[in-house]
C-alpha atoms as a PDB file:
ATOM      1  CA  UNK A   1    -148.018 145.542  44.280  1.00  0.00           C
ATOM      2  CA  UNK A   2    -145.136 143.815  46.364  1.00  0.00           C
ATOM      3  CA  UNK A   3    -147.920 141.046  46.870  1.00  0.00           C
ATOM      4  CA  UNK A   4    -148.700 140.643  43.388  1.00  0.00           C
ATOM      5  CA  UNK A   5    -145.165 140.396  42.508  1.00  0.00           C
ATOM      6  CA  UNK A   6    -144.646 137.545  45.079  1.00  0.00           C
ATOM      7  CA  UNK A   7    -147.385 135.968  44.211  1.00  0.00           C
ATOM      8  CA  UNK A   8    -146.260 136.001  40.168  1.00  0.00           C
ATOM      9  CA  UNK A   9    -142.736 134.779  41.518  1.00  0.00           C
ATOM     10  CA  UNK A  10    -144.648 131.872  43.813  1.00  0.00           C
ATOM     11  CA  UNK A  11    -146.700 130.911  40.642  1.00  0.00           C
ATOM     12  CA  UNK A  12    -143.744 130.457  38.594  1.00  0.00           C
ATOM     13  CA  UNK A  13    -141.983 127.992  40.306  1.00  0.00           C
ATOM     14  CA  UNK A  14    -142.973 124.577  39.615  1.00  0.00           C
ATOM     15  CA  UNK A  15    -140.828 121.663  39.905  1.00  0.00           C
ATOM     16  CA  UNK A  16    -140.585 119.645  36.709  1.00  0.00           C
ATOM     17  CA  UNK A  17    -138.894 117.004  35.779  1.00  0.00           C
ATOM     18  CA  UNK A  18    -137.431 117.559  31.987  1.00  0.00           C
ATOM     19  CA  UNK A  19    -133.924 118.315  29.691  1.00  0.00           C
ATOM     20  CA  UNK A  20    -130.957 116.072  29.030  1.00  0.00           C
ATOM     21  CA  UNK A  21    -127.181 117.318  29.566  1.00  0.00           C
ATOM     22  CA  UNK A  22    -124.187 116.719  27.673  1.00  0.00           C
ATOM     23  CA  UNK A  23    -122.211 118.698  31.164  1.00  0.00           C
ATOM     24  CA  UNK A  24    -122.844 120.295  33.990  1.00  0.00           C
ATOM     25  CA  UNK A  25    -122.047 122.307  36.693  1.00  0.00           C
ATOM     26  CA  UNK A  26    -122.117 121.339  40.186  1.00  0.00           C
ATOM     27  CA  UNK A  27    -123.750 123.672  42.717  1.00  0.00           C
ATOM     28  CA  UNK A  28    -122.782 124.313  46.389  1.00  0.00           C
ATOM     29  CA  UNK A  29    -121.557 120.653  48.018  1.00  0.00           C
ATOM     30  CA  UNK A  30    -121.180 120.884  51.816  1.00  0.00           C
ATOM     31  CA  UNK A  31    -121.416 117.791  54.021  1.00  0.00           C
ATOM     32  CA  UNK A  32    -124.561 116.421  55.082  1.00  0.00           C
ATOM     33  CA  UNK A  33    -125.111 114.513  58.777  1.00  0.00           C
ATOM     34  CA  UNK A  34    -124.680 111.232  59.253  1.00  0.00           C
ATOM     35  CA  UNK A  35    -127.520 109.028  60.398  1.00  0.00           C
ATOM     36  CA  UNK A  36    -126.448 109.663  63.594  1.00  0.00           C
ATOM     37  CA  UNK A  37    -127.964 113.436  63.560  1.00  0.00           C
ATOM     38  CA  UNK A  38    -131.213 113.201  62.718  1.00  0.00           C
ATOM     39  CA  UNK A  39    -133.380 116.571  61.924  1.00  0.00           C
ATOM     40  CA  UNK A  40    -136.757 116.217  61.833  1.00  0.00           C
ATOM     41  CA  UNK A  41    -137.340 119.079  58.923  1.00  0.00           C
ATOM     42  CA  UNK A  42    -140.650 120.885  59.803  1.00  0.00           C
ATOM     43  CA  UNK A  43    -140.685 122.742  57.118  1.00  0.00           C
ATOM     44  CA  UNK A  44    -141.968 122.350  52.848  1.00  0.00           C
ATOM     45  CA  UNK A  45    -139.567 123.857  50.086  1.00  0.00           C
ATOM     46  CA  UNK A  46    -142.358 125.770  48.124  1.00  0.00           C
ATOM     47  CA  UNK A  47    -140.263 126.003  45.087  1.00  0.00           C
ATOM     48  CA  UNK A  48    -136.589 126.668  44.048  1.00  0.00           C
ATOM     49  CA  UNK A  49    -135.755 129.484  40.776  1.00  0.00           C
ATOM     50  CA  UNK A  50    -132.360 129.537  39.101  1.00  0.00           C
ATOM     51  CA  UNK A  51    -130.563 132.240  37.591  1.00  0.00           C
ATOM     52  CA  UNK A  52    -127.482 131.696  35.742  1.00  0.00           C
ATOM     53  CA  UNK A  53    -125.199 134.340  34.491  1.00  0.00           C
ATOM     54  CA  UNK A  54    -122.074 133.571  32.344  1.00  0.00           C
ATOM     55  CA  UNK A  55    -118.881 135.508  31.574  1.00  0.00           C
ATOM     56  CA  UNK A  56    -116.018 135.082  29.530  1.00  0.00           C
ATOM     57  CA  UNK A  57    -112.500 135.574  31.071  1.00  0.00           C
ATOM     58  CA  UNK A  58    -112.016 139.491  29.979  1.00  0.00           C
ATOM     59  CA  UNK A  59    -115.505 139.742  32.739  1.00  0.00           C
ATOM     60  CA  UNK A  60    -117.826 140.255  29.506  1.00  0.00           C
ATOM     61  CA  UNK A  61    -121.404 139.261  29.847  1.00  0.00           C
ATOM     62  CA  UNK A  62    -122.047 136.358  27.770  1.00  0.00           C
ATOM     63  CA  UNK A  63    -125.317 134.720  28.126  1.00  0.00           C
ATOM     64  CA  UNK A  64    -127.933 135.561  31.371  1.00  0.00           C
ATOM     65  CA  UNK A  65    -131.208 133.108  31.470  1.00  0.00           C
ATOM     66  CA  UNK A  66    -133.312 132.076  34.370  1.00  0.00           C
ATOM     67  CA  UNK A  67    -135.635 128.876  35.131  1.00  0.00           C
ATOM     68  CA  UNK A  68    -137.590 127.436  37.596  1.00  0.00           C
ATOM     69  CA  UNK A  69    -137.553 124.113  35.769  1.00  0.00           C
ATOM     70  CA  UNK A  70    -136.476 122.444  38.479  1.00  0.00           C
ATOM     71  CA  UNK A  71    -136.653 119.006  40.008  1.00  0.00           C
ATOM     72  CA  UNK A  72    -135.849 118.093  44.152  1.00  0.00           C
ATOM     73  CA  UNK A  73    -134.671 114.547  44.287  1.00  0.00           C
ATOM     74  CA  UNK A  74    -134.864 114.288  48.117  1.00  0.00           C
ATOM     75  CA  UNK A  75    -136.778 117.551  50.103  1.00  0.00           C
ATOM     76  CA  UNK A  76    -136.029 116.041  53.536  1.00  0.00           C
ATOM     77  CA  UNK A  77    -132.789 115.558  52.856  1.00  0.00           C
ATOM     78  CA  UNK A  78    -132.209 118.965  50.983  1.00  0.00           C
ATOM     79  CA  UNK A  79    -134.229 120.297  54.222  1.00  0.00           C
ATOM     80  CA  UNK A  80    -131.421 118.498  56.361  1.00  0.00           C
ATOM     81  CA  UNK A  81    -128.959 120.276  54.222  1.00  0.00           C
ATOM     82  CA  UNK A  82    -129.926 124.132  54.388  1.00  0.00           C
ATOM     83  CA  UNK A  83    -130.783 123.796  58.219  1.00  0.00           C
ATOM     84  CA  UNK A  84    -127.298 122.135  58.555  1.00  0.00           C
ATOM     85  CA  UNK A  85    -125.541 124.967  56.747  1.00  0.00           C
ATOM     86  CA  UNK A  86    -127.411 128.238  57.000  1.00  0.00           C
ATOM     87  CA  UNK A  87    -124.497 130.548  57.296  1.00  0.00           C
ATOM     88  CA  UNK A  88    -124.385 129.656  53.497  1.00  0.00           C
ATOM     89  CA  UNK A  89    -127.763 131.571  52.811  1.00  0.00           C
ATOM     90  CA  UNK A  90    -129.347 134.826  53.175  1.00  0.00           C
ATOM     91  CA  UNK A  91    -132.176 134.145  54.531  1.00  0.00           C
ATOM     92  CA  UNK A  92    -135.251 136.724  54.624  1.00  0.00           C
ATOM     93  CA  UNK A  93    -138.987 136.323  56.155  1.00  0.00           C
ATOM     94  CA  UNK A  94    -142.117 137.153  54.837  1.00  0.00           C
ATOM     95  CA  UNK A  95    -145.559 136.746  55.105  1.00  0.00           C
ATOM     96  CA  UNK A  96    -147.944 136.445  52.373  1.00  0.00           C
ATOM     97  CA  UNK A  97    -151.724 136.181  53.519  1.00  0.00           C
ATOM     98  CA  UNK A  98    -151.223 134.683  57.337  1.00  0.00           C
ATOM     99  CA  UNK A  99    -148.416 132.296  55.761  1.00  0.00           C
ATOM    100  CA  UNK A 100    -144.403 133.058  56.692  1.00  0.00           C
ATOM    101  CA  UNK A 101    -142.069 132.174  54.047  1.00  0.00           C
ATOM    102  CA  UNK A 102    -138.108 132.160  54.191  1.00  0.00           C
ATOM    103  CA  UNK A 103    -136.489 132.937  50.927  1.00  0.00           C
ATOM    104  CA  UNK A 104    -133.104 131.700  51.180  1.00  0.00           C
ATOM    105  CA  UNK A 105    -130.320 132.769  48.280  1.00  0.00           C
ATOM    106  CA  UNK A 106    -126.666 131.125  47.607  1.00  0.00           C
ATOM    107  CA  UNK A 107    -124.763 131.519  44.840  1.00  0.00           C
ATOM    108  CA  UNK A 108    -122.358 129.292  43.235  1.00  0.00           C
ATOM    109  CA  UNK A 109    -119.255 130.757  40.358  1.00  0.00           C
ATOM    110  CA  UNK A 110    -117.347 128.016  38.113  1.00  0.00           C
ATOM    111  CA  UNK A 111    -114.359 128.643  36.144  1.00  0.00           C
ATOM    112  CA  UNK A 112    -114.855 125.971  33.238  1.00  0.00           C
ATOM    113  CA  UNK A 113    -111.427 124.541  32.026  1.00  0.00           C
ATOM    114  CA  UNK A 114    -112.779 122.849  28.871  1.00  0.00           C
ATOM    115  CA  UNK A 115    -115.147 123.794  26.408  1.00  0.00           C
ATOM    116  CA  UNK A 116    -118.100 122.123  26.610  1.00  0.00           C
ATOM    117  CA  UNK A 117    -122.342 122.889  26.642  1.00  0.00           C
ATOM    118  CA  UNK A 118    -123.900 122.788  29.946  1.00  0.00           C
ATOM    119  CA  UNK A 119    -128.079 122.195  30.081  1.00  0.00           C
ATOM    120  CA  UNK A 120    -128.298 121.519  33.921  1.00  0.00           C
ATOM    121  CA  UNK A 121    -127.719 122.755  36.999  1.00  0.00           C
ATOM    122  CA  UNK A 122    -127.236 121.298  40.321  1.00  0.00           C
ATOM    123  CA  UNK A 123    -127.012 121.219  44.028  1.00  0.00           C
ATOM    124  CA  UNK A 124    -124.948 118.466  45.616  1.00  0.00           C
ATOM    125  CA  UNK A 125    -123.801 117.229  48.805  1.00  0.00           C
ATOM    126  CA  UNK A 126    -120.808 115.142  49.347  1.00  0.00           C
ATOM    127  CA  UNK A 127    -121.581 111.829  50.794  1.00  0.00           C
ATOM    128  CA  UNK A 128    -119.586 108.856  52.495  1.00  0.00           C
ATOM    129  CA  UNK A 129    -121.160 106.844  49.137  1.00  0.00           C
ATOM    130  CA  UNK A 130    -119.748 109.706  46.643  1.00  0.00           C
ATOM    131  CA  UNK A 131    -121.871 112.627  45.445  1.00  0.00           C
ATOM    132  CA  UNK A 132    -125.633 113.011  45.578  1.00  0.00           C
ATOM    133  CA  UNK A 133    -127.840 115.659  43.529  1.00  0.00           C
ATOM    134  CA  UNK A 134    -130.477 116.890  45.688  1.00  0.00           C
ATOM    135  CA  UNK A 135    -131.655 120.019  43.092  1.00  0.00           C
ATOM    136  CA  UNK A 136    -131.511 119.908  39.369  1.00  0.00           C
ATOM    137  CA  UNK A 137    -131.959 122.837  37.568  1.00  0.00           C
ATOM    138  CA  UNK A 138    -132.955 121.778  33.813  1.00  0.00           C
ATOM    139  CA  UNK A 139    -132.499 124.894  31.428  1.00  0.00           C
ATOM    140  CA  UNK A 140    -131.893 125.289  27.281  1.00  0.00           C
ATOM    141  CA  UNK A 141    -128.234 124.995  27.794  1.00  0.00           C
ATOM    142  CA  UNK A 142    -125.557 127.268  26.725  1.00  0.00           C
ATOM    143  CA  UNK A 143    -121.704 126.996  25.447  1.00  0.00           C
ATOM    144  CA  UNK A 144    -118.645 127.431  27.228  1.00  0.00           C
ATOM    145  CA  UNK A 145    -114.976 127.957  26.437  1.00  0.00           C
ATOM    146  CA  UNK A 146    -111.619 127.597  28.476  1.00  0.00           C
ATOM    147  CA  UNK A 147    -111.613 130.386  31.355  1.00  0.00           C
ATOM    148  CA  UNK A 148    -115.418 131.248  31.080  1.00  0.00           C
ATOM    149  CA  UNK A 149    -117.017 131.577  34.470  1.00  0.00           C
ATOM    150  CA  UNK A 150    -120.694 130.780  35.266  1.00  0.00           C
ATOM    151  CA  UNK A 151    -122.353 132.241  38.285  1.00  0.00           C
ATOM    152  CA  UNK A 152    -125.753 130.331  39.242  1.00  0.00           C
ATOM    153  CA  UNK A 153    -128.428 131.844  41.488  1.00  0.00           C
ATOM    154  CA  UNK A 154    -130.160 130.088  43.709  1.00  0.00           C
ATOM    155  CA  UNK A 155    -133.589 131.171  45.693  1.00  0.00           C
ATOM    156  CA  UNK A 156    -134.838 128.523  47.516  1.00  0.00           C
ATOM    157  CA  UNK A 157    -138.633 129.065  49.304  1.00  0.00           C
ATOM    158  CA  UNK A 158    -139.875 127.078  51.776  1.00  0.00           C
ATOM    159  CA  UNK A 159    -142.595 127.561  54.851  1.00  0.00           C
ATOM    160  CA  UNK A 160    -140.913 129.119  57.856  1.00  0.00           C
ATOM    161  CA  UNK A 161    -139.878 127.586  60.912  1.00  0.00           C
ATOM    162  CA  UNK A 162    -142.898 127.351  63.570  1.00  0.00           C
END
């Protein structure tokens, strides 16, 4: 059963390339290496699933919705960028039919200060060239007000290390 239910998750995530935002929220944005430290990244992200919960500022549940619509602008790079900060993630191992798999989670909470509809998702890293979006997360969008916060999910899946 565990197996099946892996499998359903693994067949779900696809990454697509769709939506349009009028705002957004900005995932998890630590710094990336230079090209001085270059990481050779072994390993193939298998697919990344959102989940995005939102409360309003009494702690209410608002609005909960998941995707996997999701589009990687860069793998080696967002490779780079887990291996570089890992203490970020829970990672966990498993092995479905002779393959090992890590499924990594993070989470990311914003406070929105304006009101304003958000459709998309991301994961960022801070650059020397400004910000660049390595994960976009396309969903139907939903409203926010003033003091609303948004908690986004992230599982990432990719082969294990050899």
């Amino acid at each position: 059963m565990r197996l099946l239910f892996l499998a359903l998750i693994i067949g779900s995530l696809s990454v697509l390339s769709t939506g349009s935002s009028f705002a957004q929220t900005v995932g998890p944005q630590p710094q990336i290496a230079g090209p001085q430290q270059q990481i050779v990244a072994s390993q193939q992200i298998v697919g990344v699933y959102t989940q995005i919960e939102v409360q309003d500022s009494s702690g209410n549940l608002v609005s909960y919705f998941e995707t996997s619509h999701t589009t990687i602008t860069d793998p080696t790079r967002f490779n780079q960028l887990i291996d570089q900060n890992m203490d970020l993630f829970k990672s966990t191992i498993i092995n479905v039919e002779g393959q090992n798999l890590e499924i990594l989670k993070v989470n990311d909470t914003f406070v929105h200060h304006s009101p304003t509809i958000v459709s998309q998702n991301f994961i960022s890293v801070n650059t020397s060239h400004g910000t660049e979006v390595l994960v976009t997360a396309d969903h139907d969008g939903y409203p926010v007000i003033p003091g609303d916060k948004v908690t986004t999910y992230w599982t990432i899946i990719r082969t294990a290390a050899s």
